[in-house]
Protein backbone atom coordinates (compact mmCIF):
# COMPACT_ATOMS: atom_id res chain seq x y z
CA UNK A 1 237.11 277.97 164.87
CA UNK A 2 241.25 277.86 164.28
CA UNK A 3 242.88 274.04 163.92
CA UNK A 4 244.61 273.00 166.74
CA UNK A 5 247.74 271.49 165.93
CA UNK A 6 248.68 268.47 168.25
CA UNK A 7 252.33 268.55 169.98
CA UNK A 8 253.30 265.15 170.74
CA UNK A 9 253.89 264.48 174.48
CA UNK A 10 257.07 262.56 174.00
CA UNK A 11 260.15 264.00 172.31
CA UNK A 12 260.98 261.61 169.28
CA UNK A 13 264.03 259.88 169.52
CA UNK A 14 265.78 261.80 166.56
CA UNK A 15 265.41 264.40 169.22
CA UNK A 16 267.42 262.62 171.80
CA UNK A 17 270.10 261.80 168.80
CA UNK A 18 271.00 265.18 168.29
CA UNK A 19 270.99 266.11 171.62
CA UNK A 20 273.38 263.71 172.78
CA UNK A 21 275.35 264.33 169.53
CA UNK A 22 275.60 268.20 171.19
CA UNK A 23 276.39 267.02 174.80
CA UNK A 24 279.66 264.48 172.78
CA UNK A 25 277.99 261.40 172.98
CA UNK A 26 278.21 258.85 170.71
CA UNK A 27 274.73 257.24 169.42
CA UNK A 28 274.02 255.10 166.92
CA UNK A 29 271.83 255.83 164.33
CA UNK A 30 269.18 252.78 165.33
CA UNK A 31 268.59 251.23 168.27
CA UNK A 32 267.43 251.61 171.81
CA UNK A 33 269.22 254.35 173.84
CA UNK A 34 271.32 253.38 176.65
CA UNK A 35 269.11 254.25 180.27
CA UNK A 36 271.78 256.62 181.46
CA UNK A 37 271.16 259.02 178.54
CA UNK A 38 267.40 258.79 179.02
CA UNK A 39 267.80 259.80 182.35
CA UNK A 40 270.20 262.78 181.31
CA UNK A 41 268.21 263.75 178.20
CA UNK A 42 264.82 263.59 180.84
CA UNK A 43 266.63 265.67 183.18
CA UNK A 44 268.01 268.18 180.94
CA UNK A 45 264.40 268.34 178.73
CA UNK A 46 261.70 267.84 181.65
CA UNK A 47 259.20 270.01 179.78
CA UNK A 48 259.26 266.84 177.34
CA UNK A 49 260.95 263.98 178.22
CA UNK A 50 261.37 261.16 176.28
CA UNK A 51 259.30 258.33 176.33
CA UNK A 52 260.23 254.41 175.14
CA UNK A 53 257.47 252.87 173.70
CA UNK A 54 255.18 249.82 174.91
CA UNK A 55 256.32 246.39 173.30
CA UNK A 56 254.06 245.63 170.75
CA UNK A 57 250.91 243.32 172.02
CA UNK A 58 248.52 241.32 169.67
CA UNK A 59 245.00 239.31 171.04
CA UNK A 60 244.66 236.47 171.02
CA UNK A 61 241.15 234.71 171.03
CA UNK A 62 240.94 231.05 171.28
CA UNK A 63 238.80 228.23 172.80
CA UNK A 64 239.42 227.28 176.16
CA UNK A 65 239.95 223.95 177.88
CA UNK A 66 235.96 224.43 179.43
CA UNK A 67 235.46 225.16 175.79
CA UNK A 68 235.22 229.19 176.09
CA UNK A 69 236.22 231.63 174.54
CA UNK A 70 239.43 233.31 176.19
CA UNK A 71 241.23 236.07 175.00
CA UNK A 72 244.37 237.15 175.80
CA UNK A 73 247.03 239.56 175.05
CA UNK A 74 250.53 238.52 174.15
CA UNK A 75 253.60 240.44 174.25
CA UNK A 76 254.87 239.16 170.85
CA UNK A 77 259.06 239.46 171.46
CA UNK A 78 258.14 237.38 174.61
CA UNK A 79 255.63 234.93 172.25
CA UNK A 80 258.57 234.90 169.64
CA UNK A 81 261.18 233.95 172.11
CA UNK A 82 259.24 230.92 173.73
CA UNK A 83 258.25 230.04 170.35
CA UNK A 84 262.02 230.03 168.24
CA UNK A 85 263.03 228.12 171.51
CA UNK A 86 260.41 225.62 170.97
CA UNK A 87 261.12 225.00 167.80
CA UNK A 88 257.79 226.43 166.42
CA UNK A 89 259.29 229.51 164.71
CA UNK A 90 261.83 231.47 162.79
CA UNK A 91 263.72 234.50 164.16
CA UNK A 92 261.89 236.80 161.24
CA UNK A 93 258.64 237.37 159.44
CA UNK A 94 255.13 237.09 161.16
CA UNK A 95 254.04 234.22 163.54
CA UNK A 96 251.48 231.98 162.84
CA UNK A 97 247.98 232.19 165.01
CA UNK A 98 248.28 228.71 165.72
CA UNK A 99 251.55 229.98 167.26
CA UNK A 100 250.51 232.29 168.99
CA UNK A 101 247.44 230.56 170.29
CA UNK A 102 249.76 228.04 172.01
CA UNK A 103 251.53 230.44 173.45
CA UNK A 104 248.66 232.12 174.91
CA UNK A 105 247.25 228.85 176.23
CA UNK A 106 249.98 228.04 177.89
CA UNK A 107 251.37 224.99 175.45
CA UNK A 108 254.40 226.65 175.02
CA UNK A 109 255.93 228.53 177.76
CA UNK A 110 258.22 231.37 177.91
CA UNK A 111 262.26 231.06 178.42
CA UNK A 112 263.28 231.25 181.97
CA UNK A 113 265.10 234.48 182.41
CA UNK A 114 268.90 233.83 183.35
């Protein structure tokens, strides 16, 4: 029986680059694309659009105030954000569990969106 060789379902984002390169567009070489091309680069490519990726989530397991177990997932740029703004961590480098577990319970809360 003959391999069969996996085609990813998203077009990768050096992908978009060139494309909107070819159409005149100015991109950067980093960073997230602005949602106007998305939607251009989607419409023009629907065979295999592009795709952003999920924000990066970590669990969290820690004990509960009725002293069980909870788990929970966190959305770490949102755990990072409610945590620099607390005081409790540094705009770089990995956070802390006990960071993250008091974000998760609820000690720390998340910035109020403006």
């Amino acid at each position: 029986m003959a391999a069969v060789k996996s085609v990813p379902s998203t077009a990768p984002a050096s992908e978009v680059r060139a494309w909107a390169r070819e159409q005149g567009t100015e991109v950067g070489s980093r960073g997230r694309f602005a949602p106007s091309l998305v939607e251009a680069y989607n419409a023009a490519h629907p065979e295999r659009p592009y795709v952003e990726a999920a924000p990066a989530t970590k669990p969290v397991t820690f004990k509960g105030k009725n002293h069980r177990t909870v788990t929970r997932t966190v959305v770490l740029a949102e755990a990072r954000a409610a945590l620099i703004a607390a005081g409790q961590a540094g705009t770089r480098g990995p956070l802390s569990q006990e960071a993250l577990v008091a974000f998760a319970s609820g000690e720390v809360k998340a910035p109020a969106e403006a």
